[in-house]
C-alpha atoms as a PDB file:
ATOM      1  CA  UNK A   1      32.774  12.062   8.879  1.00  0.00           C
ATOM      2  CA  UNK A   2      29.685  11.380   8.123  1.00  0.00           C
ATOM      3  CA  UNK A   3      27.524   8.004   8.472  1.00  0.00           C
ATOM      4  CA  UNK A   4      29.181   4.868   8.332  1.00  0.00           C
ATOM      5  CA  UNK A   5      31.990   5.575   5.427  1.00  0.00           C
ATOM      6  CA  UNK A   6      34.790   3.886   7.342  1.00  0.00           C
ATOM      7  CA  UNK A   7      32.492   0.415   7.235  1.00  0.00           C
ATOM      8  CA  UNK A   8      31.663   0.350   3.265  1.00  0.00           C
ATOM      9  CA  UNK A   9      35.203   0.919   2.576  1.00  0.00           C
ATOM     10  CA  UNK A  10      36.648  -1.608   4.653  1.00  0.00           C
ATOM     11  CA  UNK A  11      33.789  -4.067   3.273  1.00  0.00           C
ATOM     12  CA  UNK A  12      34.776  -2.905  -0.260  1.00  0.00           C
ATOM     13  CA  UNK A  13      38.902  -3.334   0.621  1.00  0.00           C
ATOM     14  CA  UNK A  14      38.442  -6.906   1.703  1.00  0.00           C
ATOM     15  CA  UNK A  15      35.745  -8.085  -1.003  1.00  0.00           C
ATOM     16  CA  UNK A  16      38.264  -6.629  -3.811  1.00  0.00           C
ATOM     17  CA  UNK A  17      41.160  -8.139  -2.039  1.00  0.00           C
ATOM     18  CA  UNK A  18      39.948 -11.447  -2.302  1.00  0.00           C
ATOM     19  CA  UNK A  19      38.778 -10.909  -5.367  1.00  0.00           C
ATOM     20  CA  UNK A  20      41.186  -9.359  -7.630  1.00  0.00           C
ATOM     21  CA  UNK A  21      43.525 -13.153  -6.624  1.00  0.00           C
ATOM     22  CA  UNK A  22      41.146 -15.377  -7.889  1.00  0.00           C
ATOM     23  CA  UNK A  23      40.568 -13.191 -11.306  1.00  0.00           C
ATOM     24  CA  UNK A  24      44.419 -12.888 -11.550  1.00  0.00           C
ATOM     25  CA  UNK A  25      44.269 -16.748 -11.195  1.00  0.00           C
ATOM     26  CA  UNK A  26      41.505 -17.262 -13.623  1.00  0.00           C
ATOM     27  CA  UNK A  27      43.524 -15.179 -15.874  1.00  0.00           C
ATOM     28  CA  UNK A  28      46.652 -17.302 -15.775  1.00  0.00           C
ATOM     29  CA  UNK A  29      44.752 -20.474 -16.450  1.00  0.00           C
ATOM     30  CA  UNK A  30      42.914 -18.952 -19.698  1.00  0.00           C
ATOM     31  CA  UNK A  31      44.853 -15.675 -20.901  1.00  0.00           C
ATOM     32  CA  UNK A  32      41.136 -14.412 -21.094  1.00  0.00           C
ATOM     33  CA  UNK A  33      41.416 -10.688 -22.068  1.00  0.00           C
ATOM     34  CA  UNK A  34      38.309 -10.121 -20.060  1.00  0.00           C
ATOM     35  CA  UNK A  35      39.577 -12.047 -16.738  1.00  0.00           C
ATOM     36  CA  UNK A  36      43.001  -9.797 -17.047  1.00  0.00           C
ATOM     37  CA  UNK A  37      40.624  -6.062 -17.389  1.00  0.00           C
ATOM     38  CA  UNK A  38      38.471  -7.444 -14.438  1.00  0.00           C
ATOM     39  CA  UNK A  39      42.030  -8.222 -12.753  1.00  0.00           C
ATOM     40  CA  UNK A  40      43.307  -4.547 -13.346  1.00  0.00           C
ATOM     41  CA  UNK A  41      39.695  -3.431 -11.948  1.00  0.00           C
ATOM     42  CA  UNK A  42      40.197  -5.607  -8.962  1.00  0.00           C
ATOM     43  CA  UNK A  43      43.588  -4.182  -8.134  1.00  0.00           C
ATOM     44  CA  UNK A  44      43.113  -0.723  -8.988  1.00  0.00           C
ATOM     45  CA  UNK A  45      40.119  -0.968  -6.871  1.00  0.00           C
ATOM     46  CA  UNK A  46      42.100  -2.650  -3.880  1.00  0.00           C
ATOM     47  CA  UNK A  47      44.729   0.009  -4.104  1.00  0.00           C
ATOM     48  CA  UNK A  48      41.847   2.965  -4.455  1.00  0.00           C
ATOM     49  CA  UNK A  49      40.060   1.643  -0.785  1.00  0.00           C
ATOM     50  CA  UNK A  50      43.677   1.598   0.598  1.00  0.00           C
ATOM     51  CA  UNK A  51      43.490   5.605  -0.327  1.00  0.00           C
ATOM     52  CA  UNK A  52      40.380   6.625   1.175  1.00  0.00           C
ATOM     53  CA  UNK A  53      41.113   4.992   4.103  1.00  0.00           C
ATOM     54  CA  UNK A  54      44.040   6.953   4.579  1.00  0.00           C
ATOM     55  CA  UNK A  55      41.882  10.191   3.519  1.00  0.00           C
ATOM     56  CA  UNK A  56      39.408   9.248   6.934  1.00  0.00           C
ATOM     57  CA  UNK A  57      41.742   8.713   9.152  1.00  0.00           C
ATOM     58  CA  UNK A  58      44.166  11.896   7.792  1.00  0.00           C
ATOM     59  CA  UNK A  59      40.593  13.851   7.493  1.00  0.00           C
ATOM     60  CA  UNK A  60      40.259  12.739  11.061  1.00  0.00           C
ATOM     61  CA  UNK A  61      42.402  14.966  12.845  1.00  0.00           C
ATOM     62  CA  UNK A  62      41.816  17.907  14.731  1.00  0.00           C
ATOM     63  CA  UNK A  63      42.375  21.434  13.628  1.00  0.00           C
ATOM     64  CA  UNK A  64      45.586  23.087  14.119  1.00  0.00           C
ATOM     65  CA  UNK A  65      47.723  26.076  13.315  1.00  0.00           C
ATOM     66  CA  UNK A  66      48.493  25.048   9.880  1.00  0.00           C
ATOM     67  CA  UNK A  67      44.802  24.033   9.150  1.00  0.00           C
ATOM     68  CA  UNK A  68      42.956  26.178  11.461  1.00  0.00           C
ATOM     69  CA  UNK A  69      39.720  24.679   9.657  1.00  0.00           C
ATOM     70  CA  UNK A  70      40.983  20.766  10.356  1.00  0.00           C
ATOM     71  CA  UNK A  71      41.326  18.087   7.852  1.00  0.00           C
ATOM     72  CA  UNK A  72      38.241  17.632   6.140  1.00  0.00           C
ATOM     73  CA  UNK A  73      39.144  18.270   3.148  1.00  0.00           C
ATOM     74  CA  UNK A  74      41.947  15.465   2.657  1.00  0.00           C
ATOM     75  CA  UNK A  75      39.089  12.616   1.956  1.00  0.00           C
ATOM     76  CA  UNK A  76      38.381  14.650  -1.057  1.00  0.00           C
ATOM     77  CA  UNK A  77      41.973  14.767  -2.125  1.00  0.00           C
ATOM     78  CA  UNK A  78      42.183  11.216  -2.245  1.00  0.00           C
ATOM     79  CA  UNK A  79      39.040  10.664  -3.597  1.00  0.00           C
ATOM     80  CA  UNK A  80      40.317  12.098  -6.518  1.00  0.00           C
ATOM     81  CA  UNK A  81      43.513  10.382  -6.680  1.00  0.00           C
ATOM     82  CA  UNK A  82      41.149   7.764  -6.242  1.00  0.00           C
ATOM     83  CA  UNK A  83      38.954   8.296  -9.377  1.00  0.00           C
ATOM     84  CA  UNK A  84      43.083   9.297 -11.818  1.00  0.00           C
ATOM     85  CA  UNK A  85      43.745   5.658 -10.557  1.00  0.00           C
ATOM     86  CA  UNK A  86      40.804   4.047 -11.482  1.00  0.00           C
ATOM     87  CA  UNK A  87      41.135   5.488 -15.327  1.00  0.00           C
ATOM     88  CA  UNK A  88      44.718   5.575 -15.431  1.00  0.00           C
ATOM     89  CA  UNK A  89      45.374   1.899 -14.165  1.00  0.00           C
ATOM     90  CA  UNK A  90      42.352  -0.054 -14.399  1.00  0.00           C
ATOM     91  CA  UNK A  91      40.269   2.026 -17.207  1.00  0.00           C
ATOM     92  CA  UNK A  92      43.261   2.559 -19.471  1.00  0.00           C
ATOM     93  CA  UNK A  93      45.055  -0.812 -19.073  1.00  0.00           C
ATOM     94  CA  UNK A  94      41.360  -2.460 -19.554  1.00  0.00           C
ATOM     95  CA  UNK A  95      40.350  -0.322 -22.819  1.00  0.00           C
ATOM     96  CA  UNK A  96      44.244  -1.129 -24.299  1.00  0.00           C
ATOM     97  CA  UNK A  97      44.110  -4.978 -23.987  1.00  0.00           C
ATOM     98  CA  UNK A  98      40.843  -5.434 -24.840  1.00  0.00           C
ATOM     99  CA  UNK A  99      41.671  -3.624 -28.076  1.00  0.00           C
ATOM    100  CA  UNK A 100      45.101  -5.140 -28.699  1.00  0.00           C
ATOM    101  CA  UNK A 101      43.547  -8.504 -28.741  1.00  0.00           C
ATOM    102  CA  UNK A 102      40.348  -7.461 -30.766  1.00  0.00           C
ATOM    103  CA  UNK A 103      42.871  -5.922 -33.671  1.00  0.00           C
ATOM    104  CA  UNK A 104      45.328  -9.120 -32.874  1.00  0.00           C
ATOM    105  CA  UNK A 105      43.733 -11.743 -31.589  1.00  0.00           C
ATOM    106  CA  UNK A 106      43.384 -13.685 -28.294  1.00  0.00           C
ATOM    107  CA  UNK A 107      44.489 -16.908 -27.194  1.00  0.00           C
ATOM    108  CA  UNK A 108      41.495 -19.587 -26.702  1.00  0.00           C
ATOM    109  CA  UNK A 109      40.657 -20.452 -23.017  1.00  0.00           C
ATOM    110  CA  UNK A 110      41.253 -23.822 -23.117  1.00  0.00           C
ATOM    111  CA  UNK A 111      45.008 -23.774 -24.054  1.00  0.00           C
ATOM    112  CA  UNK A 112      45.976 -23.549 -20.326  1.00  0.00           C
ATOM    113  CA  UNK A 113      45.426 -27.166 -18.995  1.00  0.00           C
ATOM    114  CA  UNK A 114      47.824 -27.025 -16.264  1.00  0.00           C
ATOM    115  CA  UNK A 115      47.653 -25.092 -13.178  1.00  0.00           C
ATOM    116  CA  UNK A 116      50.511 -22.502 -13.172  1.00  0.00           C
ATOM    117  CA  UNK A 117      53.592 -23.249 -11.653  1.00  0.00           C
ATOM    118  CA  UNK A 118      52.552 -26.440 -10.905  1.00  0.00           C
ATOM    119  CA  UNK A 119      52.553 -30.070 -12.741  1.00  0.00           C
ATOM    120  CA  UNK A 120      48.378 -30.863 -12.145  1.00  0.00           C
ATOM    121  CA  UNK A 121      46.687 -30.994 -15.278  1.00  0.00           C
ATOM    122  CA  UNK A 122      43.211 -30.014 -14.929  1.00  0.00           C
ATOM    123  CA  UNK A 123      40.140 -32.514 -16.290  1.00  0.00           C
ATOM    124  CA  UNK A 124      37.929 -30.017 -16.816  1.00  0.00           C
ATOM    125  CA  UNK A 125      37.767 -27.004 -18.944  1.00  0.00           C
ATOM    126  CA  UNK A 126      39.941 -24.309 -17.284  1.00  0.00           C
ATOM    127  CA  UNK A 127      37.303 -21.725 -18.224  1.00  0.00           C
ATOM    128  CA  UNK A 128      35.113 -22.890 -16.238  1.00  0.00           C
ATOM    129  CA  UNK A 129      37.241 -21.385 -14.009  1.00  0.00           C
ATOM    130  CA  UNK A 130      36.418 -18.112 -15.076  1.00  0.00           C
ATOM    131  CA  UNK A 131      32.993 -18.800 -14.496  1.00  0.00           C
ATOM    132  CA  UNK A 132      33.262 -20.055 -10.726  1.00  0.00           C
ATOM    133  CA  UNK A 133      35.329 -16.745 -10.413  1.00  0.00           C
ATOM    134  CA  UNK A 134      33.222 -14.119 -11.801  1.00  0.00           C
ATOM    135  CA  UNK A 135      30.495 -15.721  -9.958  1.00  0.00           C
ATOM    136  CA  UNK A 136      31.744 -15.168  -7.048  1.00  0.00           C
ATOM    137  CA  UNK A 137      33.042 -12.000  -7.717  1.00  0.00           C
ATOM    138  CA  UNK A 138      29.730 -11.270  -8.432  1.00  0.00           C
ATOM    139  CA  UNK A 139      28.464 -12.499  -4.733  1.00  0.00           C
ATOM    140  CA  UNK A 140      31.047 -10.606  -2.715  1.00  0.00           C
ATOM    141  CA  UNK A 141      30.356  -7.357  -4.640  1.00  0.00           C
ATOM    142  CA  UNK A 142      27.036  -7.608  -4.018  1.00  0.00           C
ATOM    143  CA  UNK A 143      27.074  -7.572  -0.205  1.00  0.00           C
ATOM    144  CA  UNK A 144      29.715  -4.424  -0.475  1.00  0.00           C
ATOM    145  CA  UNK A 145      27.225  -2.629  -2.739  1.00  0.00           C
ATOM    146  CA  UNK A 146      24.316  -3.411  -0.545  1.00  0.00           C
ATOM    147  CA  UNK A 147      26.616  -2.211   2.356  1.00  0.00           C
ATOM    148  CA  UNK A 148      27.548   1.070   0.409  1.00  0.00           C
ATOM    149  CA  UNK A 149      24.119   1.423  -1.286  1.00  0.00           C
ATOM    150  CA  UNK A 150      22.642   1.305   2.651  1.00  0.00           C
ATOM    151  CA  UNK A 151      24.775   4.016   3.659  1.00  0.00           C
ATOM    152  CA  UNK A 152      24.038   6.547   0.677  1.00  0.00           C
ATOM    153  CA  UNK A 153      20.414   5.321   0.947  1.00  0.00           C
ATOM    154  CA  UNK A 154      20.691   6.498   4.812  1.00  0.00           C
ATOM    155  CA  UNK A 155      21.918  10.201   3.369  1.00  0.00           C
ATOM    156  CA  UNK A 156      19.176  10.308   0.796  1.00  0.00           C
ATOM    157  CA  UNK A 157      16.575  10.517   3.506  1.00  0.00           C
ATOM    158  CA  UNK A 158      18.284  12.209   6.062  1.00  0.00           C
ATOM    159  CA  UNK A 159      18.394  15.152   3.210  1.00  0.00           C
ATOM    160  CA  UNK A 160      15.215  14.665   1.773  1.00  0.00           C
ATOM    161  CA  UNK A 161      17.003  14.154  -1.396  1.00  0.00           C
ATOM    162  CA  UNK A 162      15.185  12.934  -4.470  1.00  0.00           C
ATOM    163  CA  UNK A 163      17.014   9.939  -5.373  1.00  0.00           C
ATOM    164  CA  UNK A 164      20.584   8.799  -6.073  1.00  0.00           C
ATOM    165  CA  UNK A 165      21.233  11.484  -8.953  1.00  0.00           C
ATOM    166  CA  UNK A 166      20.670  14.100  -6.518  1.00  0.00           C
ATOM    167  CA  UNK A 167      22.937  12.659  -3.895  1.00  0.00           C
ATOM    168  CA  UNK A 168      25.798  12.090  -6.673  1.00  0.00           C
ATOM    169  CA  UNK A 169      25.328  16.087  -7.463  1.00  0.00           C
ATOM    170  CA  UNK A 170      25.231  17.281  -3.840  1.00  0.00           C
ATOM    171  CA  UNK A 171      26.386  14.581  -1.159  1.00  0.00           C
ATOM    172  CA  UNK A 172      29.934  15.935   0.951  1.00  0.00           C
ATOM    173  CA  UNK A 173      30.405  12.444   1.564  1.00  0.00           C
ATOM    174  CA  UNK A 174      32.860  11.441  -1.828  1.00  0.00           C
ATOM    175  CA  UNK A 175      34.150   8.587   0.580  1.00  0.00           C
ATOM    176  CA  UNK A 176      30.351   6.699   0.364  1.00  0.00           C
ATOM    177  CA  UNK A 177      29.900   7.724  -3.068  1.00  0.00           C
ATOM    178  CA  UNK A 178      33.202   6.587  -4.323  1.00  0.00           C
ATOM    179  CA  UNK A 179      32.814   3.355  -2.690  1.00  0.00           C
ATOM    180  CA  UNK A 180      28.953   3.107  -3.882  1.00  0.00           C
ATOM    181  CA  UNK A 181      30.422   3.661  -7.652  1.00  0.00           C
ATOM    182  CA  UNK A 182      33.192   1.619  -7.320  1.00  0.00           C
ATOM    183  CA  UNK A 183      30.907  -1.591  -6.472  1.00  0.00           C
ATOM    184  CA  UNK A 184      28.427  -0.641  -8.982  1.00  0.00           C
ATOM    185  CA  UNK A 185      30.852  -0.468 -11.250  1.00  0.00           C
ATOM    186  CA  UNK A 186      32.739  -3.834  -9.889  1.00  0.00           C
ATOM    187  CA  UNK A 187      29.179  -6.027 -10.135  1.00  0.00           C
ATOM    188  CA  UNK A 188      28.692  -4.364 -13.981  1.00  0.00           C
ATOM    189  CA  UNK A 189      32.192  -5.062 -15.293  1.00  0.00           C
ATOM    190  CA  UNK A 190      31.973  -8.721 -13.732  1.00  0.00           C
ATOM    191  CA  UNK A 191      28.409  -9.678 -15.443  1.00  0.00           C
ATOM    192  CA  UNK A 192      29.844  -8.107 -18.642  1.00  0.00           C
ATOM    193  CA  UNK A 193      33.001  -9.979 -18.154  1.00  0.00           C
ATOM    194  CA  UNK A 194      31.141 -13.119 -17.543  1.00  0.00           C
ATOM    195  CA  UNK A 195      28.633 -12.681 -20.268  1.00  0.00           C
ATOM    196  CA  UNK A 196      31.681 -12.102 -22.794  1.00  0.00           C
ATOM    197  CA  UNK A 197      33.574 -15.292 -21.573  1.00  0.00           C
ATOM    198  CA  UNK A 198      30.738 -17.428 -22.353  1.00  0.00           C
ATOM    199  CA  UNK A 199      30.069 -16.262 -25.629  1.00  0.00           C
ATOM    200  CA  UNK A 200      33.484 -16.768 -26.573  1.00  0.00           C
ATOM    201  CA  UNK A 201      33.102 -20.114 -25.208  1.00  0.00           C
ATOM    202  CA  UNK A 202      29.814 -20.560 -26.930  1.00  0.00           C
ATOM    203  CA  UNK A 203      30.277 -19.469 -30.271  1.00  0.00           C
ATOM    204  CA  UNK A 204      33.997 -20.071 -30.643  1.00  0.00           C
ATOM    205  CA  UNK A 205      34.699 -17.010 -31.566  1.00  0.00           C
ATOM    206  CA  UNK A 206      37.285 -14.864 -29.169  1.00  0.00           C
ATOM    207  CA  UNK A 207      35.828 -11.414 -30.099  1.00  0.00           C
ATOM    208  CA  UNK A 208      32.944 -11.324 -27.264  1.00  0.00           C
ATOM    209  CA  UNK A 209      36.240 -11.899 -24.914  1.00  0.00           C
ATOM    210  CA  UNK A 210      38.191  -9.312 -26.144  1.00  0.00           C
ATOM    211  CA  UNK A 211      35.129  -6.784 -26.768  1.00  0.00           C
ATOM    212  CA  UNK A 212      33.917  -7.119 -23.412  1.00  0.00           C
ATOM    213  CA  UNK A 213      37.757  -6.674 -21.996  1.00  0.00           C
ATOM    214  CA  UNK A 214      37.290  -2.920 -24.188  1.00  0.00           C
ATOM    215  CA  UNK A 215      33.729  -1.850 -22.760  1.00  0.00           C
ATOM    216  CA  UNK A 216      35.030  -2.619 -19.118  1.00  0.00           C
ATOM    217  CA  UNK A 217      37.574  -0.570 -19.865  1.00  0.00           C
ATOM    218  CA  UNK A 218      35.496   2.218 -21.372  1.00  0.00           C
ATOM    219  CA  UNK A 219      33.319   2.056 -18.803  1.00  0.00           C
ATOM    220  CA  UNK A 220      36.094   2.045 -16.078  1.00  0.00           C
ATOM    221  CA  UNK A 221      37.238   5.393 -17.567  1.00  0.00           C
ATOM    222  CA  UNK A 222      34.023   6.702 -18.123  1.00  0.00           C
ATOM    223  CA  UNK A 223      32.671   6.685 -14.244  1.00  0.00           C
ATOM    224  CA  UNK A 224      36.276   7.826 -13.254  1.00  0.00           C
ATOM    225  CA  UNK A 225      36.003  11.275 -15.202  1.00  0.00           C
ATOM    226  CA  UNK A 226      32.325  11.669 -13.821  1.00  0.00           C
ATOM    227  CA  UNK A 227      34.292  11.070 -10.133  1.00  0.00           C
ATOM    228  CA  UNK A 228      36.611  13.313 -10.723  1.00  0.00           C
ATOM    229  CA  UNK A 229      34.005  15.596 -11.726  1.00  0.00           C
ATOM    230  CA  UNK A 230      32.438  15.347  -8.612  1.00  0.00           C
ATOM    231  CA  UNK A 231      35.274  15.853  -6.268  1.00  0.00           C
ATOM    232  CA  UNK A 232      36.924  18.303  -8.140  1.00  0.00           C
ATOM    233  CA  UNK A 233      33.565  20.816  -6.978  1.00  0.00           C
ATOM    234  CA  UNK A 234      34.155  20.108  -3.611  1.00  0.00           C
ATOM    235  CA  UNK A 235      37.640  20.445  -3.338  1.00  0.00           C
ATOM    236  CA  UNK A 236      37.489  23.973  -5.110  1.00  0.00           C
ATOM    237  CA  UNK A 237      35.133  24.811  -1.935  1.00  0.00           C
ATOM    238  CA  UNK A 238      31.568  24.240  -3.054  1.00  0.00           C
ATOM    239  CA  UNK A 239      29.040  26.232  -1.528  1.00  0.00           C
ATOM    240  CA  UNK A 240      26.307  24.027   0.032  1.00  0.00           C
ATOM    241  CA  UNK A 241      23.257  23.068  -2.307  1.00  0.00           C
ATOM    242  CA  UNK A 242      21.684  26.451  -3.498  1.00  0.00           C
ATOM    243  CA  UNK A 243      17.847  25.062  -1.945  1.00  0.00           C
ATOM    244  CA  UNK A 244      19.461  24.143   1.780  1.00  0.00           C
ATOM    245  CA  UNK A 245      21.086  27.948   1.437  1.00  0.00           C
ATOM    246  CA  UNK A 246      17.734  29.417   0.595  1.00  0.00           C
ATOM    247  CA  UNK A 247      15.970  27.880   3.576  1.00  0.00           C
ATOM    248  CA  UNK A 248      19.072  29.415   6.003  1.00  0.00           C
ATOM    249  CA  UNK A 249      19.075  32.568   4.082  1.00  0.00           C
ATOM    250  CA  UNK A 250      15.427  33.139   4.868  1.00  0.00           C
ATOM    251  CA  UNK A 251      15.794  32.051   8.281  1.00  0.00           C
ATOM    252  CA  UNK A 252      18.246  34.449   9.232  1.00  0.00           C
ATOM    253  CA  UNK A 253      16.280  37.301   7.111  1.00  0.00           C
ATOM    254  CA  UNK A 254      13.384  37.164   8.959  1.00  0.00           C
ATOM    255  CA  UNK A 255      15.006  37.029  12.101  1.00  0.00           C
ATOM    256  CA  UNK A 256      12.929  39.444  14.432  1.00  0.00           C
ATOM    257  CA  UNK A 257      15.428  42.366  14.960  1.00  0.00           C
ATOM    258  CA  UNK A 258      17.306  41.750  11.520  1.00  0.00           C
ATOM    259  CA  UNK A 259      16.789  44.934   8.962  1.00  0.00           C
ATOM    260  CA  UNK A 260      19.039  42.975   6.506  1.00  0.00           C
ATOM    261  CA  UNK A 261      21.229  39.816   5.074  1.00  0.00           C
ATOM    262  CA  UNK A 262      23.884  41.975   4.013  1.00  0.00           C
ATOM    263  CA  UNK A 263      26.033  38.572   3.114  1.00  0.00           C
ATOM    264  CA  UNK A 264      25.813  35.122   3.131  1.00  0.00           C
ATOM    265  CA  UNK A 265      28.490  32.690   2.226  1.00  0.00           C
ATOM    266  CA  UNK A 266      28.766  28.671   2.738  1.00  0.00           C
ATOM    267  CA  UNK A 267      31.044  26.042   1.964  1.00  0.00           C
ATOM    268  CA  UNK A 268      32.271  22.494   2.340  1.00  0.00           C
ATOM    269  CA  UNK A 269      35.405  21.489   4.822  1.00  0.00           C
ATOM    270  CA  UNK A 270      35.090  17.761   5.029  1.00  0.00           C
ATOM    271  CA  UNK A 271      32.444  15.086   4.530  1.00  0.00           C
ATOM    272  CA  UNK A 272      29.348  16.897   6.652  1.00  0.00           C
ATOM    273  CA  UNK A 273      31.257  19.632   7.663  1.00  0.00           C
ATOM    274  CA  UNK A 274      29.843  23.056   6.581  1.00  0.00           C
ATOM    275  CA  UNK A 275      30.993  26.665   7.531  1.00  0.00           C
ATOM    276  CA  UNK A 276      28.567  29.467   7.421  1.00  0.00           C
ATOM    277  CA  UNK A 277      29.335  32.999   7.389  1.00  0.00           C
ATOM    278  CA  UNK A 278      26.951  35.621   7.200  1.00  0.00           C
ATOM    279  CA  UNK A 279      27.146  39.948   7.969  1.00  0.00           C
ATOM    280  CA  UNK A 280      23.702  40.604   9.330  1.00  0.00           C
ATOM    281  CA  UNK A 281      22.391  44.511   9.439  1.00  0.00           C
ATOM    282  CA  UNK A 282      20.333  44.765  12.593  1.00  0.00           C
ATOM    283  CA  UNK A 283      17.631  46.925  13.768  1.00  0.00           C
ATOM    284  CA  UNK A 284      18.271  50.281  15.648  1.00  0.00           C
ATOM    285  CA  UNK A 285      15.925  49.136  18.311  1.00  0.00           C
ATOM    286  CA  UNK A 286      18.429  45.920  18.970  1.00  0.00           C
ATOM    287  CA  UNK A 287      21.138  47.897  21.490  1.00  0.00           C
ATOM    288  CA  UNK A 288      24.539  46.357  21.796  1.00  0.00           C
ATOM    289  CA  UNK A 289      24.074  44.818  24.693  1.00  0.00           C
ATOM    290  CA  UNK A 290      20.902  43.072  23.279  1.00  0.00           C
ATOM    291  CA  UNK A 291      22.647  41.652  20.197  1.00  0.00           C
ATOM    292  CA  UNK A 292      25.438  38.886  20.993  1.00  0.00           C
ATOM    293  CA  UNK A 293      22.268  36.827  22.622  1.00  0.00           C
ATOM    294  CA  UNK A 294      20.525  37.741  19.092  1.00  0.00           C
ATOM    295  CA  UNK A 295      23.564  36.001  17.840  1.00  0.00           C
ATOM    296  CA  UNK A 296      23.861  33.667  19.618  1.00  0.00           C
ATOM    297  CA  UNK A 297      19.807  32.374  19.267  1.00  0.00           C
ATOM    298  CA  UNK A 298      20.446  32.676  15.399  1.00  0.00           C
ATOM    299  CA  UNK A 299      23.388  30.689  15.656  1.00  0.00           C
ATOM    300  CA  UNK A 300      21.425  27.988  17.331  1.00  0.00           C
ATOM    301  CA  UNK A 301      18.962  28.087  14.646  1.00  0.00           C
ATOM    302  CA  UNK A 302      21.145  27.324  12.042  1.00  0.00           C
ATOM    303  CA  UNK A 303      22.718  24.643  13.655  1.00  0.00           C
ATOM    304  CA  UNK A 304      18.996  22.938  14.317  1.00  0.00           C
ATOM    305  CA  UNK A 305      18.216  23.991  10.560  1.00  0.00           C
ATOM    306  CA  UNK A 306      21.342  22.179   9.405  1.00  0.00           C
ATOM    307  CA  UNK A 307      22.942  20.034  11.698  1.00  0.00           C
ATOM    308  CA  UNK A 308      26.486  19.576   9.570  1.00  0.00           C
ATOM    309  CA  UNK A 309      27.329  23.365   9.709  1.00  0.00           C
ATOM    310  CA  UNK A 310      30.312  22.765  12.840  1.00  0.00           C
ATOM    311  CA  UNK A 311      31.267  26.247  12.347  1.00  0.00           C
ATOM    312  CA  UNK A 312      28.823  29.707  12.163  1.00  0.00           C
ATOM    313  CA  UNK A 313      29.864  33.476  12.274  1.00  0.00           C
ATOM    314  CA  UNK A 314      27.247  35.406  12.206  1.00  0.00           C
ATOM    315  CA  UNK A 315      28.933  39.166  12.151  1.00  0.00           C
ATOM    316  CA  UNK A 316      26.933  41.981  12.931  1.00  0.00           C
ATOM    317  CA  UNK A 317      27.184  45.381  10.479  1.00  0.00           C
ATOM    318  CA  UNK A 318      26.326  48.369  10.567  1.00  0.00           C
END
C-alpha cells in the first residue's frame, strides 16, 4: 500500500464517529433539515472508513493460488462500494429531505426546548446547538483533511505530478483519495450546513435550512459519481499514466542490444503496485547465453525508473 493510507483513514473513522453523534443530537433538539443531511453524511461516512479499512487489510495479503497476482485490487472494490454508499445513503437521503421540507415545510429550531428523552428544559436557544456542533465538526474535519491532504500532497511530489487534478486522474492510491474527498467534502457540507442554519435563524425564514439540506445532498451525490468514476478505471485494469509508459518504453528501446519493443503492456494490481510486461526483439550479436543478464540489467532499470512496478517480464522474441 502505498504512503500512509491506513493513518488518514483511521483519523477520518474516528473524527466522523464522533461527529456524526453530536449532529444526530443537534438534529433531535431542532428537527433542522440541514443537521439531519449532515447526520446521514456523518454516518455514511463512518460506515464508508469502516470499508476501506477492510479493503487494506484484505488488499494486504499475500498472493496465492487463487490470486496468483495478490490482493491489490480489493481496496479498489471497496472504494467503490465506498463512493454507491456515499450517493445512495448520504447523497440521496440528503437531496430527498432537503426537498421534502422545501416543497412542505420545516419545523422552526426553537420548538425543541427539552433535551430528548430527558425532563431538562434548555435556557438557551437549542439552535445554538447546531452551531457549537457544526463548529466543531468543522475543527475535527479539518485536522483529518490536513492529515489526508499531507498524504496525497506526499504522492504529488513523489510523481512530479502537477497538482491535485492530476493526482485525482492518475493516483493508484483510491484509499488516500477517497479519504481526501470525503473530508473535503465533510468541511464543505458542514460550512454550508452552518451557513443555512443561521440564515434560517436570521431571517426567519426555514428555506435557507431546507435549501442547504438539498445542495449537501447534491453535492454528496455529485463527488460520489466522480469516485466511482475514478475507481471504476482502475478496477477495469488501467494501464499506468500514458507519460510514465513513454519514459519506460524508451528506456527499454534504446537498450544497447535491443533491435525492437515488439510489446509493451502495464497495469494496476493494488495501490502502487504495477506489472510490466514487455516482448523485446534483440540483436543477433546478443547470443543466448548473453541475454538473461540483458534481462535481468533491464529489469533493474525499470524497477529504478519506477519503483511501484513489483512485478516485470521482460520476454525475449525472436
Amino acid at each position: 500500500m502505498a504512503g500512509n493510507s491506513k493513518g488518514v483513514v483511521i483519523a477520518a473513522l474516528i473524527a466522523n464517529g464522533a461527529i456524526a453523534i453530536l449532529k444526530f443530537f443537534g438534529y433531535l433538539l431542532t428537527l433542522s433539515p440541514a443537521m439531519l443531511s449532515e447526520t446521514y453524511h456523518s454516518i455514511s461516512d463512518t460506515g464508508n472508513q469502516v470499508f476501506l479499512l477492510i479493503g487494506i487489510r484484505y488488499g494486504a495479503q499475500d498472493a496465492d493460488r487463487r490470486h496468483p497476482f495478490g490482493y491489490g485490487k480489493a481496496q479498489f472494490f471497496y472504494s467503490f462500494l465506498v463512493s454507491v454508499l456515499l450517493f445512495g445513503i448520504a447523497g440521496w437521503e440528503s437531496a430527498k429531505h432537503g426537498y421534502d421540507a422545501l416543497m412542505h415545510g420545516t419545523h422552526e429550531a426553537a420548538r425543541q426546548p427539552t433535551i430528548p428523552l430527558t425532563d431538562i428544559t434548555l435556557t438557551f436557544p437549542p439552535v445554538y446547538v447546531n452551531y457549537a456542533v457544526l463548529i466543531g465538526a468543522i475543527v475535527f474535519e479539518t485536522y483529518a483533511f490536513i492529515k489526508a491532504r499531507k498524504e496525497l500532497k506526499r504522492q504529488i511530489d513523489v510523481h512530479d505530478w502537477s497538482g491535485y487534478k492530476e493526482a485525482f486522474r492518475k493516483t493508484s492510491d483510491v484509499t488516500t483519495l477517497t479519504a481526501f474527498t470525503e473530508d473535503f467534502i465533510a468541511l464543505a457540507g458542514a460550512g454550508i450546513a452552518l451557513f443555512g442554519i443561521y440564515l434560517s435563524r436570521a431571517t426567519g425564514n426555514p428555506v435557507f435550512d431546507a435549501g442547504s439540506a438539498l445542495i449537501i445532498g447534491l453535492m454528496l451525490m455529485g463527488f460520489a459519481i466522480a469516485l466511482a468514476w475514478e475507481n471504476k478505471r482502475l478496477l477495469l485494469g488501467e494501464s499506468m499514466p500514458k507519460d510514465d509508459e513513454a519514459e519506460l518504453r524508451d528506456l527499454i528501446a534504446g537498450w544497447d542490444g535491443v533491435d525492437e519493443l515488439v510489446d509493451f503492456r502495464t497495469v494496476y494490481f493494488g495501490p502502487g503496485e504495477v506489472m510490466v510486461a514487455t516482448e523485446v526483439a534483440f540483436a543477433d550479436s546478443l547470443t543466448a547465453d548473453v541475454r538473461p543478464d540483458v534481462i535481468d540489467d533491464i529489469e533493474a532499470a525499470i524497477r529504478e525508473a519506477e519503483p511501484h512496478a513489483n512485478r516485470i517480464y521482460v520476454e525475449p522474441v525472436d
